[in-house]
PDB file of N, CA and C in Angstrom:
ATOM      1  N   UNK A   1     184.346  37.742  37.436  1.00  0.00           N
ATOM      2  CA  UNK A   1     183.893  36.538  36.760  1.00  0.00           C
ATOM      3  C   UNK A   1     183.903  35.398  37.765  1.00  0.00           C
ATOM      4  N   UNK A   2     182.497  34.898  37.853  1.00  0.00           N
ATOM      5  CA  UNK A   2     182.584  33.653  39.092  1.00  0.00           C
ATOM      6  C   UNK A   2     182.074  32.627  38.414  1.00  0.00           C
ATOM      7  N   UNK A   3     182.873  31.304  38.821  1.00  0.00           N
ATOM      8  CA  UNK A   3     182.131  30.009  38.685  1.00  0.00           C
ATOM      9  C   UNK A   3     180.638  29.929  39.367  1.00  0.00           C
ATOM     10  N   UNK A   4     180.061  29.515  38.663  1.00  0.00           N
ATOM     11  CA  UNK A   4     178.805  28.457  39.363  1.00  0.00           C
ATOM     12  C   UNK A   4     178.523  27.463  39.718  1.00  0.00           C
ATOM     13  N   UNK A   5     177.866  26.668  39.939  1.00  0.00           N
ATOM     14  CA  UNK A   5     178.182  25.303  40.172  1.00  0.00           C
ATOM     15  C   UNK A   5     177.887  24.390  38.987  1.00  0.00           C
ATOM     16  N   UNK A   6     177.384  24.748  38.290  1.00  0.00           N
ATOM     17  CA  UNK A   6     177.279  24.274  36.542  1.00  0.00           C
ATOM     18  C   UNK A   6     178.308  23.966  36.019  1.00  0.00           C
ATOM     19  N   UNK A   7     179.105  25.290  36.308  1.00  0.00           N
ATOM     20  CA  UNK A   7     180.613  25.246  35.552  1.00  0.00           C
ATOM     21  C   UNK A   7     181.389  24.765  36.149  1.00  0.00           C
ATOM     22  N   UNK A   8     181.345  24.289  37.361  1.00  0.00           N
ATOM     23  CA  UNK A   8     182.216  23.723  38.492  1.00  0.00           C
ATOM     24  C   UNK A   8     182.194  22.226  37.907  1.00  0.00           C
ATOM     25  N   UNK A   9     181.066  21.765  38.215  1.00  0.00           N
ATOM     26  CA  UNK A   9     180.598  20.307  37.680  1.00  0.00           C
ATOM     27  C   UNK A   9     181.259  19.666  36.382  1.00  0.00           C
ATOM     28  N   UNK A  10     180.813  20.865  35.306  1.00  0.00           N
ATOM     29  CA  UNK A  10     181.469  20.475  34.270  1.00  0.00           C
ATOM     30  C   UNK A  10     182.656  20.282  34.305  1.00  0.00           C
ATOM     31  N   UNK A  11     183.599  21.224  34.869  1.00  0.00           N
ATOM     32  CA  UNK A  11     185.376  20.815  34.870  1.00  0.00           C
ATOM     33  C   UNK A  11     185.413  19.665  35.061  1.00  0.00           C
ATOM     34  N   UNK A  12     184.825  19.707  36.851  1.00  0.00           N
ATOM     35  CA  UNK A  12     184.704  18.464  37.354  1.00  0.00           C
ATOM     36  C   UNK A  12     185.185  16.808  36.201  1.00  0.00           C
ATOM     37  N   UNK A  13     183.910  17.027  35.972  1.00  0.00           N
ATOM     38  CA  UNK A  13     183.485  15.415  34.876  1.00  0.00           C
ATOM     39  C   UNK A  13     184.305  15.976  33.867  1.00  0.00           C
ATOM     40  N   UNK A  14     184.651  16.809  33.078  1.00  0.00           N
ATOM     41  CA  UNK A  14     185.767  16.704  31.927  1.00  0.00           C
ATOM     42  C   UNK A  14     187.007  16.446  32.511  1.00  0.00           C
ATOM     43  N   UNK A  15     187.588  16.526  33.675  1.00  0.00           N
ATOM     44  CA  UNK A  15     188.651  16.237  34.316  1.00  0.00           C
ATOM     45  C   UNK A  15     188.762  14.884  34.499  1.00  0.00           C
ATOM     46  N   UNK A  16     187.544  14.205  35.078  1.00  0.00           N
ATOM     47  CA  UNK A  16     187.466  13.064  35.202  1.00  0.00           C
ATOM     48  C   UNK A  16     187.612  11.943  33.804  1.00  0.00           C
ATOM     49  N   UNK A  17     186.606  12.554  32.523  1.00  0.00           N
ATOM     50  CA  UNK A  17     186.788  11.973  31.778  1.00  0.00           C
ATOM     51  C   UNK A  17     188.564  11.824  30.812  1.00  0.00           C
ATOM     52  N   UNK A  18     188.814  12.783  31.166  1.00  0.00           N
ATOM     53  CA  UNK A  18     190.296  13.850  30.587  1.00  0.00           C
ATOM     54  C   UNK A  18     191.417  12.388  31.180  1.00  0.00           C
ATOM     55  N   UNK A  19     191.491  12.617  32.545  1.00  0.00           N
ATOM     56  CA  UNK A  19     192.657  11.881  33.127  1.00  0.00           C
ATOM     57  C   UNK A  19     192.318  10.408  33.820  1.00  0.00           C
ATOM     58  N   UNK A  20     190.819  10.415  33.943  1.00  0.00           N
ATOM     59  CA  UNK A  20     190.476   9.376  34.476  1.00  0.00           C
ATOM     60  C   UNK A  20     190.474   8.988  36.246  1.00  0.00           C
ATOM     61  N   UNK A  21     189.879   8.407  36.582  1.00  0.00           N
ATOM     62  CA  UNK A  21     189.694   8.123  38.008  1.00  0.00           C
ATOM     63  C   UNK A  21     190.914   7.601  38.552  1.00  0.00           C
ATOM     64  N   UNK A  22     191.719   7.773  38.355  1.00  0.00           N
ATOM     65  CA  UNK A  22     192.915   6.639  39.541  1.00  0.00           C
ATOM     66  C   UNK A  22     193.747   7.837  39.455  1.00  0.00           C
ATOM     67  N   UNK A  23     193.947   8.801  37.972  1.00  0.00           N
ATOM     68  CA  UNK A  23     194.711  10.475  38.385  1.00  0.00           C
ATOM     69  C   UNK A  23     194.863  11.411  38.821  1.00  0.00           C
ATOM     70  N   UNK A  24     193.074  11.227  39.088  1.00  0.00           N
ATOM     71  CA  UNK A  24     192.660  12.531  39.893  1.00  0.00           C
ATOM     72  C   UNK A  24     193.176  12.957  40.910  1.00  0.00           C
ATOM     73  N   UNK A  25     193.224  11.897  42.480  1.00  0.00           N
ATOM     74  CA  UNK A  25     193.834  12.378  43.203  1.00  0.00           C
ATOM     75  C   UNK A  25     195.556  12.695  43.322  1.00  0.00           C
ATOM     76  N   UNK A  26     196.029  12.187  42.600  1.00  0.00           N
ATOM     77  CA  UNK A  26     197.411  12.501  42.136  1.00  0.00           C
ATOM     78  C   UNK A  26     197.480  14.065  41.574  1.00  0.00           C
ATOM     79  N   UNK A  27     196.807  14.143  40.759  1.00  0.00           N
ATOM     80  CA  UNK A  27     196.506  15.326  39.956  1.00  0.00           C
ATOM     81  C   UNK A  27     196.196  15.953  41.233  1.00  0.00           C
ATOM     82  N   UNK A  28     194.986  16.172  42.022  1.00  0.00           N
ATOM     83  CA  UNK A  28     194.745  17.288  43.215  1.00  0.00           C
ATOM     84  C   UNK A  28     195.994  17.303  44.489  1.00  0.00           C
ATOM     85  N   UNK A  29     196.566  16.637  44.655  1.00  0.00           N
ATOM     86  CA  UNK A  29     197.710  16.612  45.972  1.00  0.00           C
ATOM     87  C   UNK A  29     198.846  17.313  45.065  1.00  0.00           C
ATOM     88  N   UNK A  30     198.984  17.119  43.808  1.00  0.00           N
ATOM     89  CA  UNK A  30     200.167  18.176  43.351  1.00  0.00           C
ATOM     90  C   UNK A  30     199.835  19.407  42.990  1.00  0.00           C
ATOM     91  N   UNK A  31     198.565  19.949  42.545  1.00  0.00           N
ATOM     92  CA  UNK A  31     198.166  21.278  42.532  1.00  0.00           C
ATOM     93  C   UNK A  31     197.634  21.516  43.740  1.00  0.00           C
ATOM     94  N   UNK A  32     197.579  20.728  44.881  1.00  0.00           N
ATOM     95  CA  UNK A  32     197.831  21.325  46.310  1.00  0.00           C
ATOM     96  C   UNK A  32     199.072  21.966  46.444  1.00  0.00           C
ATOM     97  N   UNK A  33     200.195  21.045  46.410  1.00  0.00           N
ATOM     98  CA  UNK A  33     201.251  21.454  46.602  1.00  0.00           C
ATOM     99  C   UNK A  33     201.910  22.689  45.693  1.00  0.00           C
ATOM    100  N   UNK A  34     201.878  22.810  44.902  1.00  0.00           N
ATOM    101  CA  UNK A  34     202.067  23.872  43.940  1.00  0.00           C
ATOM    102  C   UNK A  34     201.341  25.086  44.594  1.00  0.00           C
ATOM    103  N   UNK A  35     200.222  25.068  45.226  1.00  0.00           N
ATOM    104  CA  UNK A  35     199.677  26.636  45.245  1.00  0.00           C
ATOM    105  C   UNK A  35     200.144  26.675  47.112  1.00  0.00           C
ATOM    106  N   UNK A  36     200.468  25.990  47.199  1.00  0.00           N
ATOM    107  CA  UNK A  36     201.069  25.499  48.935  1.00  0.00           C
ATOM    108  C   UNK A  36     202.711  26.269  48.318  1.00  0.00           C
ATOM    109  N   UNK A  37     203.573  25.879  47.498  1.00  0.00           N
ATOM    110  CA  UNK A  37     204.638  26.709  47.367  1.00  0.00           C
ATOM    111  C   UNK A  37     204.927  28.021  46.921  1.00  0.00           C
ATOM    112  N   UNK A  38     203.582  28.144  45.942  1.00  0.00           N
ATOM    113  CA  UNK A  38     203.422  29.153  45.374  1.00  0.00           C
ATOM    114  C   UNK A  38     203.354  30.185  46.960  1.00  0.00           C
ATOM    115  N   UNK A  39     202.158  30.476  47.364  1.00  0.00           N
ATOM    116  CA  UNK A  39     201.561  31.030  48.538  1.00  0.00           C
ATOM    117  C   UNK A  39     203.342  31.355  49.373  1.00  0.00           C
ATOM    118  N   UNK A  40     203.966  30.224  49.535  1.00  0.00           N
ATOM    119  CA  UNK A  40     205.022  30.377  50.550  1.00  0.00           C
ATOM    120  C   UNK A  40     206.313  30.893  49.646  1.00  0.00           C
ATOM    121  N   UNK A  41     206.239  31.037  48.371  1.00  0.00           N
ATOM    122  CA  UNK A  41     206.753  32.189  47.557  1.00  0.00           C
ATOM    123  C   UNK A  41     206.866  33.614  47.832  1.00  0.00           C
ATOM    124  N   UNK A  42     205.447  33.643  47.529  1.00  0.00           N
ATOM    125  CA  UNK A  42     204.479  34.901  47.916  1.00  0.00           C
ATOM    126  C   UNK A  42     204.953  35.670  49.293  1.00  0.00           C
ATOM    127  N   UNK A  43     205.254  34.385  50.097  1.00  0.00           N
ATOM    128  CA  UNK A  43     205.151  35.138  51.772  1.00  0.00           C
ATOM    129  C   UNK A  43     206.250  35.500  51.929  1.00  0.00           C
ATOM    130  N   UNK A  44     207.204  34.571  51.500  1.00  0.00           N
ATOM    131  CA  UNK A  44     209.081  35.073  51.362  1.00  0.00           C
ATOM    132  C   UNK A  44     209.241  36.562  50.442  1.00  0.00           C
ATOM    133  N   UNK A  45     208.892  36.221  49.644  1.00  0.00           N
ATOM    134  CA  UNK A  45     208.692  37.707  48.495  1.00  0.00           C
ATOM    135  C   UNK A  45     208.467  38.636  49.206  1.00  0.00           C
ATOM    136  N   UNK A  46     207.212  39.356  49.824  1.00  0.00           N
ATOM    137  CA  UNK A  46     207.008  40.416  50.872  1.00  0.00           C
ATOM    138  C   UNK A  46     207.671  40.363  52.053  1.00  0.00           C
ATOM    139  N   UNK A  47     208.446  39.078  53.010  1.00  0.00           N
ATOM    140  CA  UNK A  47     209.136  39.464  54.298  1.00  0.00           C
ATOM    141  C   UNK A  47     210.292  40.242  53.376  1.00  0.00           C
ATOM    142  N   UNK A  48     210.929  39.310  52.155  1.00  0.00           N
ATOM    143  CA  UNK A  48     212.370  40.206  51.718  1.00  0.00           C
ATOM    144  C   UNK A  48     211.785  41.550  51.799  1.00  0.00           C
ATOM    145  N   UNK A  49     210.714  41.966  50.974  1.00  0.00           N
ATOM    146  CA  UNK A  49     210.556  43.452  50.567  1.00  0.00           C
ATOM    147  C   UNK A  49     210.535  44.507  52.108  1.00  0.00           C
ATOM    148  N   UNK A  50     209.845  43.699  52.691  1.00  0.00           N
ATOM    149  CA  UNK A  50     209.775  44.564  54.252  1.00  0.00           C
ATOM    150  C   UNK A  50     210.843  44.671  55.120  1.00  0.00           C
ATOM    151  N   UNK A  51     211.787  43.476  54.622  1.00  0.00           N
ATOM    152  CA  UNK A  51     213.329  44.013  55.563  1.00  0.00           C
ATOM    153  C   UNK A  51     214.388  44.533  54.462  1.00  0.00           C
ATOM    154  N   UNK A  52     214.060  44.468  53.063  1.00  0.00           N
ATOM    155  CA  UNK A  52     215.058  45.728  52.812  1.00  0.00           C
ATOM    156  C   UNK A  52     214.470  47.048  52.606  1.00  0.00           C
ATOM    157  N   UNK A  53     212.935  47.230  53.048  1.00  0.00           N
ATOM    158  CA  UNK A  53     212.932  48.777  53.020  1.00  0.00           C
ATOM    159  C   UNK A  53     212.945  48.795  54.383  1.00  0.00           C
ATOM    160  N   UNK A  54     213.079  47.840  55.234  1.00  0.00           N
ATOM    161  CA  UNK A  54     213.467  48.604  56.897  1.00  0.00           C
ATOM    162  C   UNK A  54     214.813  49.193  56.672  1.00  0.00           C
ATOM    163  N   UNK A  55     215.608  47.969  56.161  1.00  0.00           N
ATOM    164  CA  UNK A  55     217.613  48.385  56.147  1.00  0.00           C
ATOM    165  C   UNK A  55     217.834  49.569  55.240  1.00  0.00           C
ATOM    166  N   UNK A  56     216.773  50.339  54.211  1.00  0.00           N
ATOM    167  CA  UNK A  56     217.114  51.134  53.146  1.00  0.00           C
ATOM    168  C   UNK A  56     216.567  52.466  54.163  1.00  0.00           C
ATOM    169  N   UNK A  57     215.736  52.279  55.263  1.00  0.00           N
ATOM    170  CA  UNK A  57     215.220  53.620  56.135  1.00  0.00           C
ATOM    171  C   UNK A  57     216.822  53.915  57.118  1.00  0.00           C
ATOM    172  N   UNK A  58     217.200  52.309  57.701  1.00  0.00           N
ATOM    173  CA  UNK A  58     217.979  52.572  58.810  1.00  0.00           C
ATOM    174  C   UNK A  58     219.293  53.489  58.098  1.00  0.00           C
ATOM    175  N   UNK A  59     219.716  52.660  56.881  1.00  0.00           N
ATOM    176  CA  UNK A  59     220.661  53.493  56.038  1.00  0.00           C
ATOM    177  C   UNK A  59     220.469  54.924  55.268  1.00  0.00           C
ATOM    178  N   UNK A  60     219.026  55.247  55.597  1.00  0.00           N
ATOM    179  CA  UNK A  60     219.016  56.666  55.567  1.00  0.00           C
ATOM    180  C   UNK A  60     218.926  57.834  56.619  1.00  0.00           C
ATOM    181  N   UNK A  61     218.780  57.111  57.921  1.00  0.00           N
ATOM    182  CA  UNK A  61     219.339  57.649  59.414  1.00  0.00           C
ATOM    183  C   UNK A  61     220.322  57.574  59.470  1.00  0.00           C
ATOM    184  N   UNK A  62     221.636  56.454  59.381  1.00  0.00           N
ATOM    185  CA  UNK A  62     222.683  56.304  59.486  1.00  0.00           C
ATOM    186  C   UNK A  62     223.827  57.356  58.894  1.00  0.00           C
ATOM    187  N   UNK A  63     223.695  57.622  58.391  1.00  0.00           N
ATOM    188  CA  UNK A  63     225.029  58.669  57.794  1.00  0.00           C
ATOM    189  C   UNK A  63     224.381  59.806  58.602  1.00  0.00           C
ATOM    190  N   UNK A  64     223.770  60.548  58.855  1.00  0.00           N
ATOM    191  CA  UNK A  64     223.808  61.559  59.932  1.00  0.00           C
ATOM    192  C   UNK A  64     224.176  61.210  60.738  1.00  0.00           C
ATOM    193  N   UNK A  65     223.904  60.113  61.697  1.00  0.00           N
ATOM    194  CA  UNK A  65     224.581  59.696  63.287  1.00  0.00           C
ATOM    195  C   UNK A  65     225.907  59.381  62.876  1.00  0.00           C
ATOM    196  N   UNK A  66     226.495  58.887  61.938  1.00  0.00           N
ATOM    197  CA  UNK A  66     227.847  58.527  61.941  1.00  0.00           C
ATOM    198  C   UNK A  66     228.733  59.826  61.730  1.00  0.00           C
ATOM    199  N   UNK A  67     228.103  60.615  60.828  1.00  0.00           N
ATOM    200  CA  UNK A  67     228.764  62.049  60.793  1.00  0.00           C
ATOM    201  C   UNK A  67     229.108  62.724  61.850  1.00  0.00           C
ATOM    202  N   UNK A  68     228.067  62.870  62.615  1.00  0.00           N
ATOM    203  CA  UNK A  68     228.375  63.348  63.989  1.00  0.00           C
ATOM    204  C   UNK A  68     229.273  62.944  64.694  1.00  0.00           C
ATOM    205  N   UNK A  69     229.553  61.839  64.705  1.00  0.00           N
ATOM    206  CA  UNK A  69     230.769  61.074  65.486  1.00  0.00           C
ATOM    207  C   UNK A  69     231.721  61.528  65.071  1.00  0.00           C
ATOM    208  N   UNK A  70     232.007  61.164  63.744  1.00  0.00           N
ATOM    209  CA  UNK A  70     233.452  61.692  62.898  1.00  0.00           C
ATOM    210  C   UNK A  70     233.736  62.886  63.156  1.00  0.00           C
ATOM    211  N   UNK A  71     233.048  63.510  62.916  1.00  0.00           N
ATOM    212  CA  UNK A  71     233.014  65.426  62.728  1.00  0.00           C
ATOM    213  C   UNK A  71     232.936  65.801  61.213  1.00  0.00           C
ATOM    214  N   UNK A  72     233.181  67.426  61.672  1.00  0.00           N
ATOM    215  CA  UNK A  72     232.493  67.673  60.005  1.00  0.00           C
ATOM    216  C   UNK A  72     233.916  67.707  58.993  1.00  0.00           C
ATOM    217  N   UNK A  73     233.705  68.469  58.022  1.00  0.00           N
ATOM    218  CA  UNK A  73     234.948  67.478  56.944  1.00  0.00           C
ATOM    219  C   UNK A  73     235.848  68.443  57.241  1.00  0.00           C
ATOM    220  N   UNK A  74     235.599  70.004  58.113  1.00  0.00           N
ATOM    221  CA  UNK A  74     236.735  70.865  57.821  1.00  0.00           C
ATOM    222  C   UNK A  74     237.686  70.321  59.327  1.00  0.00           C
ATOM    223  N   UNK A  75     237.108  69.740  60.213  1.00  0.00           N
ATOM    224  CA  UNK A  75     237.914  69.612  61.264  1.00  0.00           C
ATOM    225  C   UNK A  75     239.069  67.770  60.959  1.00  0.00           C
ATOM    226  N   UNK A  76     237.942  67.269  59.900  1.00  0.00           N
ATOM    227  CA  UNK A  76     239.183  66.034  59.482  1.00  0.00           C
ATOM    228  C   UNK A  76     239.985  66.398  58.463  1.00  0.00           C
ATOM    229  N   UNK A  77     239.903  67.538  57.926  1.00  0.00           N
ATOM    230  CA  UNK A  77     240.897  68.251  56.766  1.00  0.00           C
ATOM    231  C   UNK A  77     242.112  68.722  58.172  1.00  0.00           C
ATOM    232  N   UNK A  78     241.609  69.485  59.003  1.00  0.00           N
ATOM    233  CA  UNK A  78     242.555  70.292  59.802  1.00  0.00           C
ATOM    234  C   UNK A  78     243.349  69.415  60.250  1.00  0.00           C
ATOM    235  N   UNK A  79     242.582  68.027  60.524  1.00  0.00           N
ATOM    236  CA  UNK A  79     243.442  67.057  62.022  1.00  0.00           C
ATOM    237  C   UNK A  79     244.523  66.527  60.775  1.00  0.00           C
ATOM    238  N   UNK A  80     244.594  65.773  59.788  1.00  0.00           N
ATOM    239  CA  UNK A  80     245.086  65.328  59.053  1.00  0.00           C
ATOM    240  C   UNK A  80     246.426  66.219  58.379  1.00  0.00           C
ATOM    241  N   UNK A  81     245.561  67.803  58.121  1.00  0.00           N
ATOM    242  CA  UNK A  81     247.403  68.956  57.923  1.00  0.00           C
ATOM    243  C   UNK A  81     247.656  68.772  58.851  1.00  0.00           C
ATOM    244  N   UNK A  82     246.964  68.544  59.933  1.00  0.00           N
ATOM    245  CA  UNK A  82     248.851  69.062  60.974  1.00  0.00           C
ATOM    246  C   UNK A  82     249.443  67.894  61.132  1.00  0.00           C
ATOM    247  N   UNK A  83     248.960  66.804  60.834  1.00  0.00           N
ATOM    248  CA  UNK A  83     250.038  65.447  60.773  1.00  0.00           C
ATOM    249  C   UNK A  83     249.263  64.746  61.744  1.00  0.00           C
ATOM    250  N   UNK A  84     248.360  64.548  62.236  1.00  0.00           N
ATOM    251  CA  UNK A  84     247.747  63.374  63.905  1.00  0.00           C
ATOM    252  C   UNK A  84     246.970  62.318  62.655  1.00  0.00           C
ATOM    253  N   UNK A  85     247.433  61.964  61.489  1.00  0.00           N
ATOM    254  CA  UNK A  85     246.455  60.603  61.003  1.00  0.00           C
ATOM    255  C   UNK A  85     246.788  58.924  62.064  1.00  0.00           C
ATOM    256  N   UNK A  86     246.464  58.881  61.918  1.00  0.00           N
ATOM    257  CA  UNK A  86     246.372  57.427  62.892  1.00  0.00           C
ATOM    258  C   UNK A  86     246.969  56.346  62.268  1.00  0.00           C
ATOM    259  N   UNK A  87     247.793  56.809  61.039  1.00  0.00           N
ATOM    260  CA  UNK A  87     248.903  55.493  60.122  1.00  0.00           C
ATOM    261  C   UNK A  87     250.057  55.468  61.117  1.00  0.00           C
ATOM    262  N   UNK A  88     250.239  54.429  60.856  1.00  0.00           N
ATOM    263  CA  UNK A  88     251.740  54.555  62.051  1.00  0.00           C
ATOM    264  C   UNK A  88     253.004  55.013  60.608  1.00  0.00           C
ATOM    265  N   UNK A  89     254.133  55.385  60.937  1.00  0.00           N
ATOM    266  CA  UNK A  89     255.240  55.983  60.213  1.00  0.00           C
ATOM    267  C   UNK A  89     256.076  54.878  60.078  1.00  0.00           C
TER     268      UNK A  89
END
């Protein structure tokens, strides 16, 4: 559905007649600003979305590399029976 310039016009002059000449530009610098915050809504909205599905990928690499470090669960079961936990007594 597109405006024409018929229908453009008309807003136009019903706007004009609506709020009158001294509102108008008041009226256009704040629905500047509004679609100026809106837009920079918009842009914040998608950076969040793109850095928590980066941090939701890295945290699904992460527990394999950290596992590896630790070791697997039967050798921290073993270290722990024979008494080597790292609490002091």
């Amino acid at each position: 559905m597109r405006l024409g310039i018929g229908e453009i016009i008309v807003v136009l002059v019903l706007a004009l007649l609506f709020f009158g000449p001294s509102k108008l530009p008041q009226l256009g610098s704040s629905l500047g600003q509004a679609l100026k915050n809106f837009k920079k809504g918009l842009n914040s909205l998608h950076e969040d979305v793109d850095v928590s599905a980066a941090v939701q990928d890295e945290q699904k690499s992460l527990p394999t590399k950290a596992s590896d470090s630790i070791g697997s669960k039967a050798e921290r079961d073993s270290a722990t029976a024979s008494g080597s936990s790292s609490r002091p007594s």
